[in-house]
Protein backbone atom coordinates (compact mmCIF):
# COMPACT_ATOMS: atom_id res chain seq x y z
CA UNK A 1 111.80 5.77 -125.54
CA UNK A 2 108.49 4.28 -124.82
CA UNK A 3 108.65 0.30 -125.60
CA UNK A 4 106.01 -2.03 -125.23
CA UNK A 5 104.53 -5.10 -126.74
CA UNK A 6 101.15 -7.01 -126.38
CA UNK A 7 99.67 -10.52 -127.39
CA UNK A 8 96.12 -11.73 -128.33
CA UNK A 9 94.82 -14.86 -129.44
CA UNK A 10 91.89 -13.57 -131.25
CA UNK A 11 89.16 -16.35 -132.50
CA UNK A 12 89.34 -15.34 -135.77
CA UNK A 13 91.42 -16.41 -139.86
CA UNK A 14 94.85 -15.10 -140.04
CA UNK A 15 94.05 -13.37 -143.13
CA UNK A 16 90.72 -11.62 -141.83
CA UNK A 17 93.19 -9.79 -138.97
CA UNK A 18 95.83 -8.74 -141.30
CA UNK A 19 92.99 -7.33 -143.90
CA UNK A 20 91.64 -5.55 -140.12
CA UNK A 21 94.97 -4.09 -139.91
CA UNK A 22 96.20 -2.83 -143.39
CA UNK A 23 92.75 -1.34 -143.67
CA UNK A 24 94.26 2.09 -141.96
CA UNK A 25 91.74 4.27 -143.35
CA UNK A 26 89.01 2.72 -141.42
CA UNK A 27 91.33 3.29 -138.02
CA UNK A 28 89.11 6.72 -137.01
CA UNK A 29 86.38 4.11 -137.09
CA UNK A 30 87.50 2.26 -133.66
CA UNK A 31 91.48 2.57 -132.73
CA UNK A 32 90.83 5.21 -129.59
CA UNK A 33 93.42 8.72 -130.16
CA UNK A 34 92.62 7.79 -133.85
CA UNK A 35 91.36 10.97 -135.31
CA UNK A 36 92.36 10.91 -138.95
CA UNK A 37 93.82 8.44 -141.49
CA UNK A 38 94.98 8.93 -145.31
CA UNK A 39 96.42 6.23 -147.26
CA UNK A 40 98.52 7.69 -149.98
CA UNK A 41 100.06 5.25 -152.01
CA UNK A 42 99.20 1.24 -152.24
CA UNK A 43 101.39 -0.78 -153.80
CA UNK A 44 102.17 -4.95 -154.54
CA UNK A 45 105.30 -6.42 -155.02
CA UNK A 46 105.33 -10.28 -155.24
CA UNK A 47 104.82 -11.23 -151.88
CA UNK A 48 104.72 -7.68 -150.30
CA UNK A 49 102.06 -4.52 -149.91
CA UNK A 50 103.74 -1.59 -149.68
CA UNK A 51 101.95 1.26 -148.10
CA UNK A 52 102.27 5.20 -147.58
CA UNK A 53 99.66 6.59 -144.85
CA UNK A 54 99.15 9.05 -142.64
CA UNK A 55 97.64 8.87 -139.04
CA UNK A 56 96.70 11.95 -136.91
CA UNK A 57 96.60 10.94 -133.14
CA UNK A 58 94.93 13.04 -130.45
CA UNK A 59 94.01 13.16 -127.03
CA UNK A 60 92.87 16.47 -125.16
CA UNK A 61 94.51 19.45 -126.60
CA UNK A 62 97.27 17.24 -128.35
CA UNK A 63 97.13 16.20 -132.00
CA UNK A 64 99.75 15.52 -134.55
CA UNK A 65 99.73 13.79 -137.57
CA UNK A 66 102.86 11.02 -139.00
CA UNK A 67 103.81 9.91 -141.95
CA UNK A 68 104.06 5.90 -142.10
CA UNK A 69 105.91 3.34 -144.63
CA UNK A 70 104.39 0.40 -143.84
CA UNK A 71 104.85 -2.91 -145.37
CA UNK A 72 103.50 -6.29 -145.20
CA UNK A 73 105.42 -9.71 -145.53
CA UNK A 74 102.58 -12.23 -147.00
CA UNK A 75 105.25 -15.03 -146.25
CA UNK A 76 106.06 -14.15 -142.64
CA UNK A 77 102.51 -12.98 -141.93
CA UNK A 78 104.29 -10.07 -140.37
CA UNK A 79 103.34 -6.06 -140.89
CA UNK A 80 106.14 -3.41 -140.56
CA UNK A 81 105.61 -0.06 -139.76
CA UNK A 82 108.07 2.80 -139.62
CA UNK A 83 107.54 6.62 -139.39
CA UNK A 84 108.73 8.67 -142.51
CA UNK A 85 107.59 12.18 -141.42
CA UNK A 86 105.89 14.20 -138.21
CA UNK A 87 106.29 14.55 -134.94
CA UNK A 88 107.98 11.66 -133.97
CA UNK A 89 112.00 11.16 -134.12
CA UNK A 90 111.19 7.06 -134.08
CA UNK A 91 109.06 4.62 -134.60
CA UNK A 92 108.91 1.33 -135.34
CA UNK A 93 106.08 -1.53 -135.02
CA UNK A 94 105.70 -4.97 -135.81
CA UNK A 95 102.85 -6.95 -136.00
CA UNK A 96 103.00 -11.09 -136.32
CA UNK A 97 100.51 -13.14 -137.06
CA UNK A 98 100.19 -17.29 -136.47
CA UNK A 99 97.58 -18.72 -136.84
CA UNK A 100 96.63 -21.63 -134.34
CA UNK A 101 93.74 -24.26 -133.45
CA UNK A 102 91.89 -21.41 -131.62
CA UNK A 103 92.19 -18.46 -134.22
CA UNK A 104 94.79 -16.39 -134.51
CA UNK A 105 97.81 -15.41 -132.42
CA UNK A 106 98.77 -11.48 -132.80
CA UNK A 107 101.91 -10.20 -131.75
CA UNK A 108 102.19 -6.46 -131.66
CA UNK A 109 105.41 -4.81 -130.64
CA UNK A 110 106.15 -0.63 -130.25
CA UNK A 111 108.72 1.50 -129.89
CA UNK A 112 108.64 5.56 -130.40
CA UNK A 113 110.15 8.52 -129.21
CA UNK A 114 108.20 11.93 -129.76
CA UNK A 115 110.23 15.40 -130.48
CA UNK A 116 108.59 16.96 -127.46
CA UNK A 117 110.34 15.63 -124.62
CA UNK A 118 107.66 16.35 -122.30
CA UNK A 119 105.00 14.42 -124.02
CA UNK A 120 107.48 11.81 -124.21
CA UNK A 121 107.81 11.51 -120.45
CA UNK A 122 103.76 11.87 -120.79
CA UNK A 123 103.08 8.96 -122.89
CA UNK A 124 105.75 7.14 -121.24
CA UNK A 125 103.82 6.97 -118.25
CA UNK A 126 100.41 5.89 -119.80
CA UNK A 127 101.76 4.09 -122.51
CA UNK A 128 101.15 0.09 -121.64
CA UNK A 129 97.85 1.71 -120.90
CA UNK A 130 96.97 3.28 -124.25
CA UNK A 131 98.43 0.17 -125.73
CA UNK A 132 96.27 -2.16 -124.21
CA UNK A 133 92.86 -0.17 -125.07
CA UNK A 134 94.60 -0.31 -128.65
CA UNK A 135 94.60 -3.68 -128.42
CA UNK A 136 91.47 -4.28 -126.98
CA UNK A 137 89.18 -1.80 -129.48
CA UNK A 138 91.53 -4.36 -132.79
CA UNK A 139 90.13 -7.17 -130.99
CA UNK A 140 86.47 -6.24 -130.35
CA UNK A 141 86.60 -4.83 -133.80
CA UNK A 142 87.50 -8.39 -135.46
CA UNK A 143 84.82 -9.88 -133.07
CA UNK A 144 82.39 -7.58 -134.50
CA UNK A 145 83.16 -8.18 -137.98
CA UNK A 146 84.18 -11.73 -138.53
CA UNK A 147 82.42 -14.67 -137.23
CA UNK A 148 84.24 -16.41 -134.69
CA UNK A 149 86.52 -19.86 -135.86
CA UNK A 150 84.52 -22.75 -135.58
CA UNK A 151 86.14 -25.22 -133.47
């Protein structure tokens, strides 16, 4: 199973990268293989958001769309994700979020495992890749909408 995990300090409020984040139906906007997004259901429990979403990915000839049960932890600044439906037999992310001097320290953690073995071995190879440039297009999109942390 593909496994990887990035970190970013990102000169911007805690709170303005988790609202980046939950917002999943903005994702077509600027997360690259992002073709589609549908939030379904939206729901808060005390210190929780519980969310229902779909995400169709796509690169080249390939698209498939999952289902997603996502929740957020307001207390552990954390974000859960775990695939209810589609094409995948696993997957599980984590996002963390501490906030420091500097902005904002973002954890992100992956691991998945697709049905089709050979785009398994596909994606296993390019994975860290796609990851990063994940990464990269959640950072410059925080950039672009928030105003760096004064220091």
């Amino acid at each position: 199973m593909p496994k990887a995990s990035v970190k970013r300090l990102i000169e911007c409020k805690k709170d303005q990268l988790i609202d980046l984040v939950l917002d999943i139906e903005k994702y077509p906007d600027f997360v690259p293989f992002c073709l589609g997004s549908h939030v379904y259901e939206k729901n808060k429990e005390a210190s929780q958001t519980l969310i229902i979403a779909d995400l169709t990915i796509g690169k080249g000839p390939f698209k498939d769309t999952y289902k997603s049960d996502v929740k957020f932890d307001k207390e552990k600044s954390t974000i859960n994700v775990t695939n209810i439906g589609g094409p995948l037999n696993h997957l599980e992310n984590n996002w963390k979020f501490i906030e420091t001097e500097g902005g904002t320290e973002i954890s992100f953690d992956i691991d998945f495992e697709i049905e089709n073995k050979f785009l398994n071995v596909l994606m296993s190879k390019s994975f860290e890749f796609g990851l990063n440039k994940i990464a990269d297009a959640f950072q410059k999109r925080a950039e672009d909408l928030y105003k760096p942390i004064d220091n």
